[in-house]
N, C-alpha and C. Protein backbone atom coordinates (compact mmCIF):
# COMPACT_ATOMS: atom_id res chain seq x y z
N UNK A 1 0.84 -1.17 0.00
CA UNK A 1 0.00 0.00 0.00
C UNK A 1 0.90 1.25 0.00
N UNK A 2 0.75 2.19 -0.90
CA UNK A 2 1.62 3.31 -0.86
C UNK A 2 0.69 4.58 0.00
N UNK A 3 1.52 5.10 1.14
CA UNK A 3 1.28 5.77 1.83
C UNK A 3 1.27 7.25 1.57
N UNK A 4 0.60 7.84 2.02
CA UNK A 4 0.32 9.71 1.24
C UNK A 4 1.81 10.47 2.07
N UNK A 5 1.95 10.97 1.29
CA UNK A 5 3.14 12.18 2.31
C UNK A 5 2.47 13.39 2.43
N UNK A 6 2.87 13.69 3.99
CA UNK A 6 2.33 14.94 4.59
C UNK A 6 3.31 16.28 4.10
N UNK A 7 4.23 15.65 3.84
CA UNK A 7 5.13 17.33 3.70
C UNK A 7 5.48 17.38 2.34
N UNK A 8 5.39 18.58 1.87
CA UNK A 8 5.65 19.45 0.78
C UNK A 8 7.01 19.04 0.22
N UNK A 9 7.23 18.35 -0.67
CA UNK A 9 8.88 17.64 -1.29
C UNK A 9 9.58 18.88 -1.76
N UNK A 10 8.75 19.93 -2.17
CA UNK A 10 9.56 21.16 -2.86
C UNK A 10 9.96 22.21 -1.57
N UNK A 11 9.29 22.21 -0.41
CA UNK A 11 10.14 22.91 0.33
C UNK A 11 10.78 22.43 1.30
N UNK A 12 11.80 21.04 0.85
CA UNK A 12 12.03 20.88 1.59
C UNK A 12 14.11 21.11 0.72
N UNK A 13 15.14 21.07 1.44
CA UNK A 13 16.02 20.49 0.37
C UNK A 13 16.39 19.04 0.03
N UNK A 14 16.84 19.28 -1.14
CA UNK A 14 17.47 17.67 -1.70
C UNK A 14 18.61 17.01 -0.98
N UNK A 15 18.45 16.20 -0.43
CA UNK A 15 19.55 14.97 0.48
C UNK A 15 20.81 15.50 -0.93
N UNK A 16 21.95 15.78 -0.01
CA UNK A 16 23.25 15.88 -1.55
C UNK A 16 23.58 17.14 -2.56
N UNK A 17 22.31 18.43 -1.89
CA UNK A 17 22.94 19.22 -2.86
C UNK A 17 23.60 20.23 -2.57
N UNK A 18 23.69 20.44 -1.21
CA UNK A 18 25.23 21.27 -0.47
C UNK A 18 26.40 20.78 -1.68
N UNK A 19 26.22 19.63 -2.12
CA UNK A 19 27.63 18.65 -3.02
C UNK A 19 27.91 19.03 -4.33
N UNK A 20 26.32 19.59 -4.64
CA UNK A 20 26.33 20.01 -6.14
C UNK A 20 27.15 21.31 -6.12
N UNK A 21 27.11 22.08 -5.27
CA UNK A 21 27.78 23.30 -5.60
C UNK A 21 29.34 23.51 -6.04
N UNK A 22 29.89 24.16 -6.55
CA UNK A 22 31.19 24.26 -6.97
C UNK A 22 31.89 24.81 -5.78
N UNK A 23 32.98 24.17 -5.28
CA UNK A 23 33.36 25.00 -4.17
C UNK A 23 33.95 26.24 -4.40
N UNK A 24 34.35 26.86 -3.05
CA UNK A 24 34.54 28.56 -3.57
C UNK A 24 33.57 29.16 -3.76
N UNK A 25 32.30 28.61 -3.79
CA UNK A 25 31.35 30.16 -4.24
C UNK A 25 30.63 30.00 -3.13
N UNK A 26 30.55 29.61 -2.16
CA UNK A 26 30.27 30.50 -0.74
C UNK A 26 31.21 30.97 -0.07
N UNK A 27 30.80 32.21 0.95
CA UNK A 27 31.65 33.11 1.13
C UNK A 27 32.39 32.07 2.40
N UNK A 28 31.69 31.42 3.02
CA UNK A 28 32.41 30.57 4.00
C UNK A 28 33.26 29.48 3.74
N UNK A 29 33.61 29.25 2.46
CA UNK A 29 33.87 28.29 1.86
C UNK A 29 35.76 29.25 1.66
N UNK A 30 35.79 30.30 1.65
CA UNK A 30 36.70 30.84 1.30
C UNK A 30 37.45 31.61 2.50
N UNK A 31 38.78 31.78 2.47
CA UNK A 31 39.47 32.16 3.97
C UNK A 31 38.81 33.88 4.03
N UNK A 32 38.77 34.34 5.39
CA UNK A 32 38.04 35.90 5.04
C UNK A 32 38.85 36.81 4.88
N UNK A 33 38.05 37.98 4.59
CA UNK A 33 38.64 38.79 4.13
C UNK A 33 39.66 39.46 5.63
N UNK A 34 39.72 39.35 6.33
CA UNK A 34 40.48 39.99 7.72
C UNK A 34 40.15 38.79 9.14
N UNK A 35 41.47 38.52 9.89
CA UNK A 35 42.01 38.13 11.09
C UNK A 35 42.02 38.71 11.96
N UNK A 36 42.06 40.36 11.84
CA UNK A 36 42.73 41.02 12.84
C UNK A 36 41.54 41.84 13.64
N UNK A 37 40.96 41.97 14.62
CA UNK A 37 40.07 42.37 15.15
C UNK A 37 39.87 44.07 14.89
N UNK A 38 41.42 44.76 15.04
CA UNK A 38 41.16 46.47 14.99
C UNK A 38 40.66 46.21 13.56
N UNK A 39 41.15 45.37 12.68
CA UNK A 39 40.62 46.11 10.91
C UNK A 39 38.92 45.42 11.25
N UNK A 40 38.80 44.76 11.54
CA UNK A 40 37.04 44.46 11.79
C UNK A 40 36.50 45.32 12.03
N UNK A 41 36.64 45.93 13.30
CA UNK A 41 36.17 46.50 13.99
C UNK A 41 36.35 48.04 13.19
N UNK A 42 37.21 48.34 12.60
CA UNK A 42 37.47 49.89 11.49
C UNK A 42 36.72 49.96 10.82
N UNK A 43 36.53 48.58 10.15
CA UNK A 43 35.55 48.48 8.95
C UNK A 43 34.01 48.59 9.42
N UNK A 44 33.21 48.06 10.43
CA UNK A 44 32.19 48.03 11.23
C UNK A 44 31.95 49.50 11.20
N UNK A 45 32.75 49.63 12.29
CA UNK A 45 32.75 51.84 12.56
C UNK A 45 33.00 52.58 11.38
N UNK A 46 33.51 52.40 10.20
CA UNK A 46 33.67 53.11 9.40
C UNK A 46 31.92 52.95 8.52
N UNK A 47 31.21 52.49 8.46
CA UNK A 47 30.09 51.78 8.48
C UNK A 47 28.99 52.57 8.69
N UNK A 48 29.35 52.28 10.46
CA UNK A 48 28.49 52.75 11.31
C UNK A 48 28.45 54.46 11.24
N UNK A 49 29.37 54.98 11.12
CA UNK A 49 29.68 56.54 10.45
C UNK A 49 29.22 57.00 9.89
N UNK A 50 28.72 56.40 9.14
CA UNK A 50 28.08 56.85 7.86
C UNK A 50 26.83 57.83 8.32
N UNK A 51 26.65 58.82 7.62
CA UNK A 51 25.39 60.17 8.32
C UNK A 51 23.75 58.79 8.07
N UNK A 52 23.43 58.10 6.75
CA UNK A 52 22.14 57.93 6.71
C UNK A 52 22.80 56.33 7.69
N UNK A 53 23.36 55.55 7.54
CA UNK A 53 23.41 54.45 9.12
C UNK A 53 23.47 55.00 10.34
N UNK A 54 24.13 56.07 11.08
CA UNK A 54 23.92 56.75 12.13
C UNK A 54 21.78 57.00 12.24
N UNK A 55 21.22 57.90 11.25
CA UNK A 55 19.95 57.68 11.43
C UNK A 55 19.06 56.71 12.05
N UNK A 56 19.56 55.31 10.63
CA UNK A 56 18.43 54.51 10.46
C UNK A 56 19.07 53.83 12.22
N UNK A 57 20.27 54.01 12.92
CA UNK A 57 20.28 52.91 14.27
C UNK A 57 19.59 53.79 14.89
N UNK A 58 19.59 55.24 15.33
CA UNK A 58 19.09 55.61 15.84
C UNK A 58 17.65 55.81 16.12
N UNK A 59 17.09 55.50 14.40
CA UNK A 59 15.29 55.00 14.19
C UNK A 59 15.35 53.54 15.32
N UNK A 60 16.02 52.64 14.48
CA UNK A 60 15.77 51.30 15.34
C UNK A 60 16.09 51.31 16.72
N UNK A 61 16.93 52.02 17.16
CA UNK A 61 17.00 51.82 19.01
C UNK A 61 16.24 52.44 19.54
N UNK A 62 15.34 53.54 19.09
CA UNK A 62 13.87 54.32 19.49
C UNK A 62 12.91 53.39 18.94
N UNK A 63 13.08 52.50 18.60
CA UNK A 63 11.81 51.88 18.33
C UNK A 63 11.78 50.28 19.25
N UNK A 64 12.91 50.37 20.16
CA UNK A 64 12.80 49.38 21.13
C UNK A 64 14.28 47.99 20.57
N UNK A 65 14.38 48.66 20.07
CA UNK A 65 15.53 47.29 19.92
C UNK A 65 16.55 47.66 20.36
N UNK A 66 17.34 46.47 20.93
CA UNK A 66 18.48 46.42 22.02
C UNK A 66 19.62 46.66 20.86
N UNK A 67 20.53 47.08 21.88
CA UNK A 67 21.79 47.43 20.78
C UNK A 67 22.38 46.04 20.80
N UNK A 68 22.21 45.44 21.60
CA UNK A 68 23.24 43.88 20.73
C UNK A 68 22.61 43.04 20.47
N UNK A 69 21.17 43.05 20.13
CA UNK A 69 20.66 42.66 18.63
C UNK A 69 21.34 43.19 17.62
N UNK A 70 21.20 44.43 17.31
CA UNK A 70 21.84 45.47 16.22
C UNK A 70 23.04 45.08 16.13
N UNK A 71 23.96 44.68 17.46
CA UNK A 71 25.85 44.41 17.26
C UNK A 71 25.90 42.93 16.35
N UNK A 72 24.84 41.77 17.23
CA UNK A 72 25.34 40.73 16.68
C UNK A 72 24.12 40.74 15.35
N UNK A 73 23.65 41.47 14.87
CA UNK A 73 22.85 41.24 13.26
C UNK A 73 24.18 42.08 12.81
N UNK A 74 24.85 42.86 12.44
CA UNK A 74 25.81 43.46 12.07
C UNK A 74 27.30 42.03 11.79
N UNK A 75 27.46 41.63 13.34
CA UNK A 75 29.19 40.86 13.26
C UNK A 75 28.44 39.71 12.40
N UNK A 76 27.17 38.60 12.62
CA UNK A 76 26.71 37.94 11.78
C UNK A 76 26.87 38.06 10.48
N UNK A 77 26.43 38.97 9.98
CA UNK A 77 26.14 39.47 8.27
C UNK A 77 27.81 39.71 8.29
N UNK A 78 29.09 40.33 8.90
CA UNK A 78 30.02 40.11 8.35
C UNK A 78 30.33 38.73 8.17
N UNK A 79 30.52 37.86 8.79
CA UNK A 79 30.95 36.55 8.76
C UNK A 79 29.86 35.96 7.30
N UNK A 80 28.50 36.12 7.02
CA UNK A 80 27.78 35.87 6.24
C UNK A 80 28.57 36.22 4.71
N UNK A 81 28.78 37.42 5.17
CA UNK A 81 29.58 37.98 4.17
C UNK A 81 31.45 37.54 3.60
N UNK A 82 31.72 36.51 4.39
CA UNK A 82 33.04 36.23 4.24
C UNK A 82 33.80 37.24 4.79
N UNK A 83 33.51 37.78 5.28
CA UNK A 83 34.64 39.73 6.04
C UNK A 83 35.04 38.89 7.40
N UNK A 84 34.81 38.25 7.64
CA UNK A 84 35.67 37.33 9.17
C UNK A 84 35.01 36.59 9.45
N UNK A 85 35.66 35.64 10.60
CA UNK A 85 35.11 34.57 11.09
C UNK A 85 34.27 34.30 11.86
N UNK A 86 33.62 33.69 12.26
CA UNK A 86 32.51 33.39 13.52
C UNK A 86 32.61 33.38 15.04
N UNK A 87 34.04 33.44 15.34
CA UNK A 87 34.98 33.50 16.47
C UNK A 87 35.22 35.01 16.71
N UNK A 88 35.50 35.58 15.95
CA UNK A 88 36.15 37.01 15.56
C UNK A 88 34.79 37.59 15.94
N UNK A 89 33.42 37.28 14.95
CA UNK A 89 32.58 38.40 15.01
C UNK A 89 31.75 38.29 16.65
N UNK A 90 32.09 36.64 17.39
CA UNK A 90 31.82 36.86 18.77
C UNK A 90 32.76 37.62 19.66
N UNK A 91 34.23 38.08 19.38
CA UNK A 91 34.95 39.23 19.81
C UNK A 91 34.59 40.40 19.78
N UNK A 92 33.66 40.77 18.64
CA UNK A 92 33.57 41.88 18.10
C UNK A 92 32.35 42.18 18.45
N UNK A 93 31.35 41.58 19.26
CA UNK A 93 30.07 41.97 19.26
C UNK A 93 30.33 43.32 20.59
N UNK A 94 30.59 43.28 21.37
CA UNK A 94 31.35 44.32 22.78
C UNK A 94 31.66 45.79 21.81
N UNK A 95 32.53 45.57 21.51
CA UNK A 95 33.17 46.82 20.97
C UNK A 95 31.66 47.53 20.13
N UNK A 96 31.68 46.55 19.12
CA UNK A 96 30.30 47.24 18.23
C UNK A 96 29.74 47.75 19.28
N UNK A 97 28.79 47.05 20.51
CA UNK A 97 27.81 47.62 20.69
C UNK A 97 28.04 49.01 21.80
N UNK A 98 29.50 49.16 21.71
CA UNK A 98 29.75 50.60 22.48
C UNK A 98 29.62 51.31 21.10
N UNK A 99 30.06 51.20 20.28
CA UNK A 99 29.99 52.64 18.83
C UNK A 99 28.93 52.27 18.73
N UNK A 100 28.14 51.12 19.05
CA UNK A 100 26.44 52.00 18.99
C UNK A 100 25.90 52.55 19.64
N UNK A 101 26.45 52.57 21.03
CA UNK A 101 26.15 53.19 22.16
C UNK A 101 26.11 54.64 21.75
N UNK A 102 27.67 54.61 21.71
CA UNK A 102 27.83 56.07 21.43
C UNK A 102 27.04 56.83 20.22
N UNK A 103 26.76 56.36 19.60
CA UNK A 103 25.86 57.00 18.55
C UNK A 103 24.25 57.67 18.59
N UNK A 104 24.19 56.36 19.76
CA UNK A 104 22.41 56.69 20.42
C UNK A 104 22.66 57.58 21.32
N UNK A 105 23.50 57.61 22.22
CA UNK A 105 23.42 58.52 23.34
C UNK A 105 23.39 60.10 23.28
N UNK A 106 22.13 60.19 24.08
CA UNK A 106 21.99 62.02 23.97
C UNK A 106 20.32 61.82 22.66
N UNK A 107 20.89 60.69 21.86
CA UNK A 107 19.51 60.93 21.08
C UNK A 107 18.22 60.19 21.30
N UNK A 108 18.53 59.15 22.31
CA UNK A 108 17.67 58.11 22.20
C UNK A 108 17.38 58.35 24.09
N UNK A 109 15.77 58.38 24.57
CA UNK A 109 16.20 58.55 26.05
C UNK A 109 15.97 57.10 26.53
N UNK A 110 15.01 56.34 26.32
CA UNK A 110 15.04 54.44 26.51
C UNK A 110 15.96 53.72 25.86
N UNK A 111 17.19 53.54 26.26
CA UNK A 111 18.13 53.09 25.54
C UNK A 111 18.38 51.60 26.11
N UNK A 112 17.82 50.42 24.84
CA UNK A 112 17.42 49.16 25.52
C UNK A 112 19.42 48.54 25.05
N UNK A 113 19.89 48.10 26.24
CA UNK A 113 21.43 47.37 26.07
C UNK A 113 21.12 45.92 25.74
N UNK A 114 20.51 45.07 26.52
CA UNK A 114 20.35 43.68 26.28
C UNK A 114 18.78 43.30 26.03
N UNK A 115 18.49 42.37 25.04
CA UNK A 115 17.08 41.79 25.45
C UNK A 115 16.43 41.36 26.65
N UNK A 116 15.65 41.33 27.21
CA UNK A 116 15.37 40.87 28.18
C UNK A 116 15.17 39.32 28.51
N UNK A 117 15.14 38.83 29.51
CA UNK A 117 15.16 37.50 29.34
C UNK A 117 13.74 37.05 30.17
N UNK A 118 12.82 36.13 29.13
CA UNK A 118 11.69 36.63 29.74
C UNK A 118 11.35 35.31 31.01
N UNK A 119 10.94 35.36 31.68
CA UNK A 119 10.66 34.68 32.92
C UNK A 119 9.60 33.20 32.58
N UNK A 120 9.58 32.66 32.11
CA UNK A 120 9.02 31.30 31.75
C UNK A 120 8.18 30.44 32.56
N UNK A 121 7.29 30.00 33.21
CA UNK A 121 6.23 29.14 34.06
C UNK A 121 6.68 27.58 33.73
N UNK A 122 6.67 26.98 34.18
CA UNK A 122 7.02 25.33 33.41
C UNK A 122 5.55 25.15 33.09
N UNK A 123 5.97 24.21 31.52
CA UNK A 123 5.14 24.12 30.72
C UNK A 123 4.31 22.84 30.89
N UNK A 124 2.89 22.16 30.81
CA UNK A 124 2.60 21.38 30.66
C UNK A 124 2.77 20.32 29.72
N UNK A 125 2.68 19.42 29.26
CA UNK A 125 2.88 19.13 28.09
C UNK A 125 1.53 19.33 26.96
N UNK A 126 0.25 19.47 27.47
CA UNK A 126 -0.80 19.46 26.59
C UNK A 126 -0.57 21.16 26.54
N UNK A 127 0.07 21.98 27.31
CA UNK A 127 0.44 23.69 27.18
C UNK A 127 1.59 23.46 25.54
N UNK A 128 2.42 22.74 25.82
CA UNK A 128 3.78 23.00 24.82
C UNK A 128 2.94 22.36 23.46
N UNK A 129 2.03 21.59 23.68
CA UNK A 129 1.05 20.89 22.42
C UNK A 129 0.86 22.03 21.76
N UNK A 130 -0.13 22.36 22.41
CA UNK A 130 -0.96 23.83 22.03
C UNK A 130 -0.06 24.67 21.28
N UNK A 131 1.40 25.49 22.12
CA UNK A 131 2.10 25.97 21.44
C UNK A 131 2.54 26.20 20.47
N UNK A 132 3.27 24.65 20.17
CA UNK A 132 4.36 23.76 19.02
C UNK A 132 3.16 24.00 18.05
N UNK A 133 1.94 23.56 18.04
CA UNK A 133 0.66 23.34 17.03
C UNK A 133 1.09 24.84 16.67
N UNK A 134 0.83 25.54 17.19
CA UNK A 134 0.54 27.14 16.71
C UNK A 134 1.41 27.68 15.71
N UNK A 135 2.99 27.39 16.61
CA UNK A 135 4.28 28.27 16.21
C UNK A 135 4.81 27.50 15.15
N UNK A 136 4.76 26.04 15.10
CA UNK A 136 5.89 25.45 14.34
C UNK A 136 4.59 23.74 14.05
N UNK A 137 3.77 23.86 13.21
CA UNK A 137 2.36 23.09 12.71
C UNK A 137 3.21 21.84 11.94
N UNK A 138 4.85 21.96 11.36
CA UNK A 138 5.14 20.97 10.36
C UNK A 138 6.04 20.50 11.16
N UNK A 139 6.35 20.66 12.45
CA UNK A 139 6.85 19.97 13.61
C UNK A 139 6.37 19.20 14.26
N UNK A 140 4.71 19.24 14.55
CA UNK A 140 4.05 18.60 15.10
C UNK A 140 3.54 16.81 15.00
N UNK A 141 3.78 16.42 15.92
CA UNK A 141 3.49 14.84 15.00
C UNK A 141 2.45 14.18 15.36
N UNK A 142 1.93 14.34 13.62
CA UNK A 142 -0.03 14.18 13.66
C UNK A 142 -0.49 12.40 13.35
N UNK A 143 1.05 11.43 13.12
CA UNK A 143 0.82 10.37 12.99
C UNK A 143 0.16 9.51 13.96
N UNK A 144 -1.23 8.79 13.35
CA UNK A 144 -2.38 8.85 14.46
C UNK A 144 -1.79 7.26 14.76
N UNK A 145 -0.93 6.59 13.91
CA UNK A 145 -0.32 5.10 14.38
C UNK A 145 0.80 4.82 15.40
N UNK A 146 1.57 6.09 15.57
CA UNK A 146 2.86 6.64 16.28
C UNK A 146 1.65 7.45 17.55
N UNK A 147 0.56 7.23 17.56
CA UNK A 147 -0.27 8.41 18.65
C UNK A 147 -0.95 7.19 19.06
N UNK A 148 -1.18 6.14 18.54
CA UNK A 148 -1.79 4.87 19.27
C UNK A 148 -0.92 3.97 19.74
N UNK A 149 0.28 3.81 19.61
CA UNK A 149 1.30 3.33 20.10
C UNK A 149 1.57 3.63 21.63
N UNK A 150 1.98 5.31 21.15
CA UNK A 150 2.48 6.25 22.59
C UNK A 150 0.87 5.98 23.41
N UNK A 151 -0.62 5.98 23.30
CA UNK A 151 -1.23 6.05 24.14
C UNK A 151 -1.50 4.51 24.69
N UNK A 152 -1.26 3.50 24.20
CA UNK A 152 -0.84 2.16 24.31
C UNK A 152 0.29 2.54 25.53
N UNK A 153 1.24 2.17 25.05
CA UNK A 153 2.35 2.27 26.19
C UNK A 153 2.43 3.10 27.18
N UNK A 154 1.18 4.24 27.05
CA UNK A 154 1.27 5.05 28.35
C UNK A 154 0.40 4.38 29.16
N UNK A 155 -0.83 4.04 28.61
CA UNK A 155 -1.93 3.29 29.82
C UNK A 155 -1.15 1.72 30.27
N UNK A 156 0.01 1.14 29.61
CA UNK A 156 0.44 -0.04 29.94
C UNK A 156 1.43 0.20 31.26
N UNK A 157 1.97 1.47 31.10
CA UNK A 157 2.83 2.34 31.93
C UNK A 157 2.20 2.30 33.17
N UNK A 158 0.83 3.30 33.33
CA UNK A 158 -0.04 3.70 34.05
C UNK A 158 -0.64 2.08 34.91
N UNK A 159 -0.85 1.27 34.50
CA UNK A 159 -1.66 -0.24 34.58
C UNK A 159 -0.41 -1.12 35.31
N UNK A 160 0.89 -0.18 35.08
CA UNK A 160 1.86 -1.46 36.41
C UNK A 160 1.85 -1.43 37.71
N UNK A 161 1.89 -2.36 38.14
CA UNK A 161 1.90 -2.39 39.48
C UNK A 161 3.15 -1.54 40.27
N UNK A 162 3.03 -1.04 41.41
CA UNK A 162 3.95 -0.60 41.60
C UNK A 162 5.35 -0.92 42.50
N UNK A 163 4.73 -2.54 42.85
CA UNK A 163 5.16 -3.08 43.54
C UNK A 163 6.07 -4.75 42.95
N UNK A 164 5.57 -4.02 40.84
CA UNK A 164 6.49 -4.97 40.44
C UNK A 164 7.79 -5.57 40.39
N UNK A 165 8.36 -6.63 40.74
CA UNK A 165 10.13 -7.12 40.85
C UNK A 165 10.19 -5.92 39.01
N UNK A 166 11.40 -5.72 39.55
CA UNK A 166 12.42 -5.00 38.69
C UNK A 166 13.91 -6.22 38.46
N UNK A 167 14.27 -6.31 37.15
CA UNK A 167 15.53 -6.92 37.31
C UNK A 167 15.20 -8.35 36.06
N UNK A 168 16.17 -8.91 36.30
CA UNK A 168 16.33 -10.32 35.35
C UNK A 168 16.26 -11.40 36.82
N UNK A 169 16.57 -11.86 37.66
CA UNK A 169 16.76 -12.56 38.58
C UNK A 169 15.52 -12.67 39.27
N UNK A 170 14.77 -14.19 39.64
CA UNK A 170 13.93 -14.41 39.84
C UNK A 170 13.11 -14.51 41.61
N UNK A 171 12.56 -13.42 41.82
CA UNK A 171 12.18 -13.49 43.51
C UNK A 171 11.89 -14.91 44.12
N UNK A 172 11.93 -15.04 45.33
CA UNK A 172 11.74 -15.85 45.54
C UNK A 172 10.47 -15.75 46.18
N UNK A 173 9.12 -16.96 45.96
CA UNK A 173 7.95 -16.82 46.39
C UNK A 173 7.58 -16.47 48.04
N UNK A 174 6.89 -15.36 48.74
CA UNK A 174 6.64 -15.34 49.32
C UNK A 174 6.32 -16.20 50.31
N UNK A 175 6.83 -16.06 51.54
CA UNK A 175 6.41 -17.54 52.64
C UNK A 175 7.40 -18.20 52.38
N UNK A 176 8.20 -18.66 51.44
CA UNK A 176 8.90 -19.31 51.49
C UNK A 176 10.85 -19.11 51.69
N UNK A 177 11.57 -19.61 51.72
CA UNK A 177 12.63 -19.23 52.59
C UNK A 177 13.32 -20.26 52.26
C-alpha cells in the first residue's frame, strides 16, 4: 500500500545538494577577508559613520531594539559575508555595541542594552502541544499510528503495578525461605 506524504517535497532540500555546488562560491567556503580584530572592527565603525546608518540605528534603538541585537545582526552578516570569522565576530560583538552606544546617546532617552530575558512558568505538556501546534504546525506529529502506540504504552505504563520485581533474577515466592 503506498502511503500519502504529509510534507511538501519542494520545500524541503534535496539529500546531496550542499555537493552540487562548486566550491569557492560561498563566502564561507573561502578564507576571510580579515584576522585582525582592529581592521574588523574599522571596517564596522567606518560603516556605522556613515550620516544615513547613524539615522536609520538611531530610528531602530527608538523603536525598542536592544543594541546587541543590532551588534550581533551586524558581526553575523560580516561573517555571512566572508569579512571574518565566527569567532572574531563573537569578539567583536562588545566593541560594536559601544559605537552603537555612542551614537544613540543624547539621542535616544530608553536606551534598551540587552534583550530581556523573559521569565518562563514550566510548561505542561498538553500547554507545549498547544504551542508547538501554533508556532511550528510541520513539527508537530499528527501520525495517528505513532499516537496509538504512545497512548498504548502510556496506559500499559499507568496499569503497572507498583510493587512490580524489577531486574532479570527471579524473587523468591513469598512464605517461602
Amino acid at each position: 500500500m503506498i502511503e500519502k506524504f504529509d510534507t511538501d517535497l519542494l520545500t524541503e532540500s534535496i539529500p546531496g545538494s550542499s555537493w552540487a555546488l562548486e566550491p569557492g562560491t560561498l563566502p564561507m567556503d573561502r578564507p576571510p577577508a580579515t584576522v585582525d580584530l582592529k581592521e574588523a572592527f574599522y571596517s564596522i565603525s567606518d560603516n556605522l559613520n556613515k550620516k544615513r546608518t547613524k539615522r536609520n540605528i538611531v530610528k531602530i534603538v527608538n523603536a525598542g531594539i536592544s543594541i546587541s541585537s543590532i551588534a550581533e545582526t551586524l558581526t553575523k552578516q560580516g561573517v555571512n559575508e566572508g569579512a571574518f570569522t565566527p569567532d572574531l565576530a563573537e569578539m567583536l560583538n562588545i566593541p560594536v555595541m559601544m559605537k552603537i552606544f555612542q551614537i544613540v546617546d543624547g539621542k535616544v532617552s530608553n536606551i534598551k542594552i540587552f534583550n530581556e530575558m523573559l521569565e518562563l512558568e514550566e510548561m505542561d505538556d498538553e500547554e507545549f502541544l498547544d504551542v508547538q501546534q501554533k508556532m511550528a504546525p510541520n513539527n508537530v506529529n499528527s501520525d495517528p499510528k505513532i499516537d496509538a502506540l504512545e497512548q498504548k504504552m502510556n496506559d500499559s505504563l499507568e496499569n503497572m503495578e507498583e510493587d512490580t520485581p524489577q531486574g532479570f533474577m527471579p524473587l523468591p515466592e513469598k512464605g517461602v525461605k
